[in-house]
Protein backbone atom coordinates (compact mmCIF):
# COMPACT_ATOMS: atom_id res chain seq x y z
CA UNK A 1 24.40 -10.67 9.57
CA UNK A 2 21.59 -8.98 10.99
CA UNK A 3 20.06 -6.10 9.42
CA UNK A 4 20.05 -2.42 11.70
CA UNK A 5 16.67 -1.06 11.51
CA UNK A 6 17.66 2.52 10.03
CA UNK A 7 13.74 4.34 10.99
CA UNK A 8 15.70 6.01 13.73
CA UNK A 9 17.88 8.03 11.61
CA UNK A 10 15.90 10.72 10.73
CA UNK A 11 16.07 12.51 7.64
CA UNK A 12 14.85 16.33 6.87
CA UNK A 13 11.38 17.48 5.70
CA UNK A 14 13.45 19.31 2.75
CA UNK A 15 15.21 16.20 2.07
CA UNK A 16 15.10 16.40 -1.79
CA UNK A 17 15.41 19.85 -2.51
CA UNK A 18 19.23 20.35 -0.71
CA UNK A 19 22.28 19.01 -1.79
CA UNK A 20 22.95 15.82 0.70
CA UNK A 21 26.89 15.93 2.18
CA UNK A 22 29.12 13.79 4.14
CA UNK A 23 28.27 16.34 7.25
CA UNK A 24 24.85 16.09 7.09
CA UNK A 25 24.85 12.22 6.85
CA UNK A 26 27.34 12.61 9.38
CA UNK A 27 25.08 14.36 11.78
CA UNK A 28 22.33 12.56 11.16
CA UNK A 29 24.08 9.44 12.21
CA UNK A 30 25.68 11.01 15.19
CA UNK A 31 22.41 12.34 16.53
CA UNK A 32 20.59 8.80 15.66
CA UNK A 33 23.47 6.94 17.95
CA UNK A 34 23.27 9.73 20.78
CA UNK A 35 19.81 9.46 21.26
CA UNK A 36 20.32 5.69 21.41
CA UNK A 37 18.30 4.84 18.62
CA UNK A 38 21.44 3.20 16.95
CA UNK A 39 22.19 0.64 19.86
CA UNK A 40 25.80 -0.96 20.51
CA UNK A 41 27.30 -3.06 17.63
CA UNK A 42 24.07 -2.15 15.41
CA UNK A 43 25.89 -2.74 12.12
CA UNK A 44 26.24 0.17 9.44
CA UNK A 45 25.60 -1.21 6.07
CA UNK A 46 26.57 1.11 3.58
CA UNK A 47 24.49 0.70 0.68
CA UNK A 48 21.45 0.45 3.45
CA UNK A 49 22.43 3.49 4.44
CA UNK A 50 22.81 5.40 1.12
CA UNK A 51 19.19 3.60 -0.16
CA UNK A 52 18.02 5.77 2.84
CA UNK A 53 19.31 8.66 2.30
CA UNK A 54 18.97 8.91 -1.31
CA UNK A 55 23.03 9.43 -2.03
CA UNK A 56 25.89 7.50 -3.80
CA UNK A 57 28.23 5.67 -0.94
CA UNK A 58 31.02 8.08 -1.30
CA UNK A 59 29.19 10.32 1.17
CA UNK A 60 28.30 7.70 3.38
CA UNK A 61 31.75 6.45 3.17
CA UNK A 62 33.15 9.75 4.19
CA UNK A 63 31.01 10.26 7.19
CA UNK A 64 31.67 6.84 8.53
CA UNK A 65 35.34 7.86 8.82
CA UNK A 66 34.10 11.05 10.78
CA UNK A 67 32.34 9.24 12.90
CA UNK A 68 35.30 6.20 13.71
CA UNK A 69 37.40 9.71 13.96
CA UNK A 70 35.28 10.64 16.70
CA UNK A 71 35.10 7.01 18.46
CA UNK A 72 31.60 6.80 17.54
CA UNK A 73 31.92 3.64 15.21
CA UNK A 74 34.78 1.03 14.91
CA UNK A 75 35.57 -1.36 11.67
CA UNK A 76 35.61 -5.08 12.83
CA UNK A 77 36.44 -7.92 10.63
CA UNK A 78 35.71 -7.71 6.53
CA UNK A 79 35.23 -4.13 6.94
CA UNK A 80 32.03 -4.45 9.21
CA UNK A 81 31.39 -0.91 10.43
CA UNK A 82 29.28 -1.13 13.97
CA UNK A 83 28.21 1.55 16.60
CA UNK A 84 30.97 1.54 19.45
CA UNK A 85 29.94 0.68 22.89
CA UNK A 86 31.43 1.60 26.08
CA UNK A 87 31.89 -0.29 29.03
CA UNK A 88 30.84 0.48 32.97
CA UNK A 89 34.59 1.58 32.97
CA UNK A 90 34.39 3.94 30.30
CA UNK A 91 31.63 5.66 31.60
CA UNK A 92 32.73 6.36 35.21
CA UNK A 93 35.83 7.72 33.23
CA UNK A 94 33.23 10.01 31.04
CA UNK A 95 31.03 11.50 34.07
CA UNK A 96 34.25 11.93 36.28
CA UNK A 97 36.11 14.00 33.51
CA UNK A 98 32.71 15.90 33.00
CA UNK A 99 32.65 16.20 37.02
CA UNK A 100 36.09 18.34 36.92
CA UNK A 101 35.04 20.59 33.71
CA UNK A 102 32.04 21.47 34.76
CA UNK A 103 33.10 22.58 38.41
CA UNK A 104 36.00 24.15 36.64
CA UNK A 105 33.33 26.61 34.11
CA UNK A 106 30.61 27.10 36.71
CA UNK A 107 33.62 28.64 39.18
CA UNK A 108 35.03 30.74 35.95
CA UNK A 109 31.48 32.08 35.18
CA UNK A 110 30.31 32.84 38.44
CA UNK A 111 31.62 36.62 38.41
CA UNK A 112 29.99 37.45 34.92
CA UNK A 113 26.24 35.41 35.48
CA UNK A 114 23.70 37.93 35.39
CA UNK A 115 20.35 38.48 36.75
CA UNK A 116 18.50 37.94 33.58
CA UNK A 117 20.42 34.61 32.91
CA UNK A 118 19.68 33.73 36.52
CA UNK A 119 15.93 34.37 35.91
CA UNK A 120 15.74 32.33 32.89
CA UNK A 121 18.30 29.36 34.79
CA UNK A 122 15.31 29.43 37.33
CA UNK A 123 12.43 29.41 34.77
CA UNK A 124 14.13 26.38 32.52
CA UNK A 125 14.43 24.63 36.58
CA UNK A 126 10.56 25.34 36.98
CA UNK A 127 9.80 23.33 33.73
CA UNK A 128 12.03 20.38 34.45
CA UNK A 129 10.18 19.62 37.58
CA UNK A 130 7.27 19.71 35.95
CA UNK A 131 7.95 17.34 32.64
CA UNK A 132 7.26 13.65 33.05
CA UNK A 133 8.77 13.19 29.55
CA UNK A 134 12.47 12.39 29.76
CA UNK A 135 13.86 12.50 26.72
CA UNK A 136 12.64 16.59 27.10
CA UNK A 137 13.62 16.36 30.97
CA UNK A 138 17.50 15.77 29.52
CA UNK A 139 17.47 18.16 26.70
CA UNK A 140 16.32 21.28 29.37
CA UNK A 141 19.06 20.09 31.62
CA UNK A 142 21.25 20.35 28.99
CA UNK A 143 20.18 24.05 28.48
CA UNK A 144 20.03 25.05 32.12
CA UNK A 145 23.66 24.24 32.71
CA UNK A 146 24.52 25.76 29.41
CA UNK A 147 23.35 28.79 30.48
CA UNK A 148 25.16 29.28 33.50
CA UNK A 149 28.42 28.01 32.17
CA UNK A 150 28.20 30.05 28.71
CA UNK A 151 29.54 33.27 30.58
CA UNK A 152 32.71 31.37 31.98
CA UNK A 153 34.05 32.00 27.89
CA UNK A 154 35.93 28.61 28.20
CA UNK A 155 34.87 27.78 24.41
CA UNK A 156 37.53 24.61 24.61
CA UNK A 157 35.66 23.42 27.91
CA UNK A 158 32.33 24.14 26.97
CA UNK A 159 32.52 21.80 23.59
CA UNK A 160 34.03 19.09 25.55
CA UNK A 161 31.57 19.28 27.80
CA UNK A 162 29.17 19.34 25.67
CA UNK A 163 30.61 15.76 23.23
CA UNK A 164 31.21 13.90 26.79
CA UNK A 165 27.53 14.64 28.01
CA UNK A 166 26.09 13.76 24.47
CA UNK A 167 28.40 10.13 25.07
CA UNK A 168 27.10 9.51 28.43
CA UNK A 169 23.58 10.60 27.99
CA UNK A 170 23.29 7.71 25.09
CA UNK A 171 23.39 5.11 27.96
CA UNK A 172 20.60 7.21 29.93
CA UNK A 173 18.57 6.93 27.08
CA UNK A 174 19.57 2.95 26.03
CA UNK A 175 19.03 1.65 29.35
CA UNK A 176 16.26 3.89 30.93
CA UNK A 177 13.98 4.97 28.17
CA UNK A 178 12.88 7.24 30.92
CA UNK A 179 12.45 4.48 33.89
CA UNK A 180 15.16 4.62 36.76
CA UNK A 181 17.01 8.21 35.66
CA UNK A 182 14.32 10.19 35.77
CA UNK A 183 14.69 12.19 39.05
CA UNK A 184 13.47 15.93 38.49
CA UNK A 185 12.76 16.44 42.64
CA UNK A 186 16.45 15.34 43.43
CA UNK A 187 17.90 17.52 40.16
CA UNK A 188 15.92 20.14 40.88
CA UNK A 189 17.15 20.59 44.39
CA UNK A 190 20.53 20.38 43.58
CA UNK A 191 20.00 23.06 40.52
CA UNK A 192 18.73 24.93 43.33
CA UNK A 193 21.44 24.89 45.54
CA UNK A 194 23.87 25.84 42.51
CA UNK A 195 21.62 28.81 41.28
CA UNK A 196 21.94 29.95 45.16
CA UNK A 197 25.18 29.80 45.15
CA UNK A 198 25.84 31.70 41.57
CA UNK A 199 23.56 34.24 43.14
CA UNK A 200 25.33 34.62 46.36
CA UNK A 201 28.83 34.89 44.47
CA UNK A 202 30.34 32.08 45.62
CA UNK A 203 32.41 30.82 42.95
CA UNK A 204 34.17 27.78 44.74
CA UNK A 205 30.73 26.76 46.66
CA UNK A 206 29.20 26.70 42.97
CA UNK A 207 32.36 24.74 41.59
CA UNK A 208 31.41 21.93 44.66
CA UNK A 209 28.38 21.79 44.36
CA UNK A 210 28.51 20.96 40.19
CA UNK A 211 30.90 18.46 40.60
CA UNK A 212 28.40 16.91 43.43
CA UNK A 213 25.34 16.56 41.05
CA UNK A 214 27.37 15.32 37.59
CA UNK A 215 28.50 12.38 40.08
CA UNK A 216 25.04 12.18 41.33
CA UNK A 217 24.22 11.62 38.01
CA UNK A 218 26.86 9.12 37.04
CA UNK A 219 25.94 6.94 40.38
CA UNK A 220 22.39 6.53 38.93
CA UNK A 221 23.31 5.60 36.00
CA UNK A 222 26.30 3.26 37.19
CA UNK A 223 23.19 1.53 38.96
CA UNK A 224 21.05 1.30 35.83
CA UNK A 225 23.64 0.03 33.55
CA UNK A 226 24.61 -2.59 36.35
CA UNK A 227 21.06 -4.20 36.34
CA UNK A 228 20.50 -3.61 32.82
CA UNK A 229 23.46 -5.76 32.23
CA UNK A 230 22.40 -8.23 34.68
CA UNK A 231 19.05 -8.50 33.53
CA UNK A 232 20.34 -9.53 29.13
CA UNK A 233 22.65 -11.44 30.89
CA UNK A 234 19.68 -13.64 32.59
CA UNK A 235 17.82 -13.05 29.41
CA UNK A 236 20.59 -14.86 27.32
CA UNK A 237 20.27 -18.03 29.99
CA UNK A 238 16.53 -18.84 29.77
């Protein structure tokens, strides 16, 4: 069985001076496999795991069943815990669900978006077109559509939202590291056209024009993942 390299996971600065719980090793993990530093199958040992954390296994054991709760990990065969994966199929499914929540906020918070969060909307825009890095290219996209959905109050919507883009944006990470899926001119004219269209009131425009860039999104990375696959695949021949 191979052994996961566990550097990825990271662990706080204050590590020894707080109690350690299930949640936090919980988190930890979660964050480690969204940013794709825990790739597919990468098999969760748990006394590895509780050597690097410092804890006994019952916390470790606790936030492993989190984290299969959440379809973020799956037990194979003699109790093997792995990191899920998710096929092409899966992830069409994620974007196009995302697609339909995300119109549906953006139209529900277009009467209450105000100037000041319009101002800032534009200012976090003006930054992504000008970072190169990608991994902070996704995490102000994240926060730019944040902010113009927060007013729509739909807290349900807004944490799905929020656990499908984490899902998907693992496989932007995994099979870019940056190359392919960065595209801050194309983004950033279609953040432009929805910030126009916030401004100008049109809710239903707005709820369009969303749905148009998530599947944007999802067509790039349906691309990537396609020769990504191809290219292991050729890998696993020679």
């Amino acid at each position: 069985m191979r052994e996961t390299d566990l550097s990825g996971i990271r662990l706080q600065a204050d590590l020894s001076d707080r109690r350690i719980t299930a949640d936090y090793v919980a988190d930890a993990l979660r964050q480690a496999i969204h940013r794709g530093d825990l790739a597919d199958g990468a098999v969760l040992n748990q006394a590895a795991l509780a050597a690097h954390f410092g804890v006994s296994r019952v916390p470790v054991r606790e936030a492993m069943r989190q984290l299969q709760a959440e379809g973020l990990i799956e037990t194979r065969a003699h109790r093997l815990a792995v990191v899920r994966g998710l096929d092409l199929e899966r992830i069409v499914e994620i974007y196009d669900v995302r697609a339909l929540l995300e119109g549906f906020v953006i139209e529900r918070a277009v009467p209450h978006v105000t100037a000041e969060q319009l101002r800032r909307a534009r200012a976090i825009d003006e930054q992504m077109r000008g970072s190169a890095d990608h991994a902070h290219w996704l995490e102000l996209n994240a926060r730019f559509h944040a902010l113009l959905y927060a007013p729509s109050g739909a807290e349900t919507t807004l944490e799905l939202i929020e656990q499908l883009r984490a899902r998907g944006e693992r496989y932007v990470r995994l099979w870019s590291r940056g190359r392919g899926l960065h595209r801050p001119a194309e983004a950033g004219e279609e953040h432009a056209a929805i910030i126009a269209l916030v401004e100008a009131g049109d809710a239903a425009g707005a709820r369009v024009a969303t749905e148009r860039h998530v599947r944007h999104t999802r067509d790039r990375l349906l691309s990537q993942g396609s020769a990504f696959a191809a290219a292991r695949a050729d890998a696993a021949q020679r």
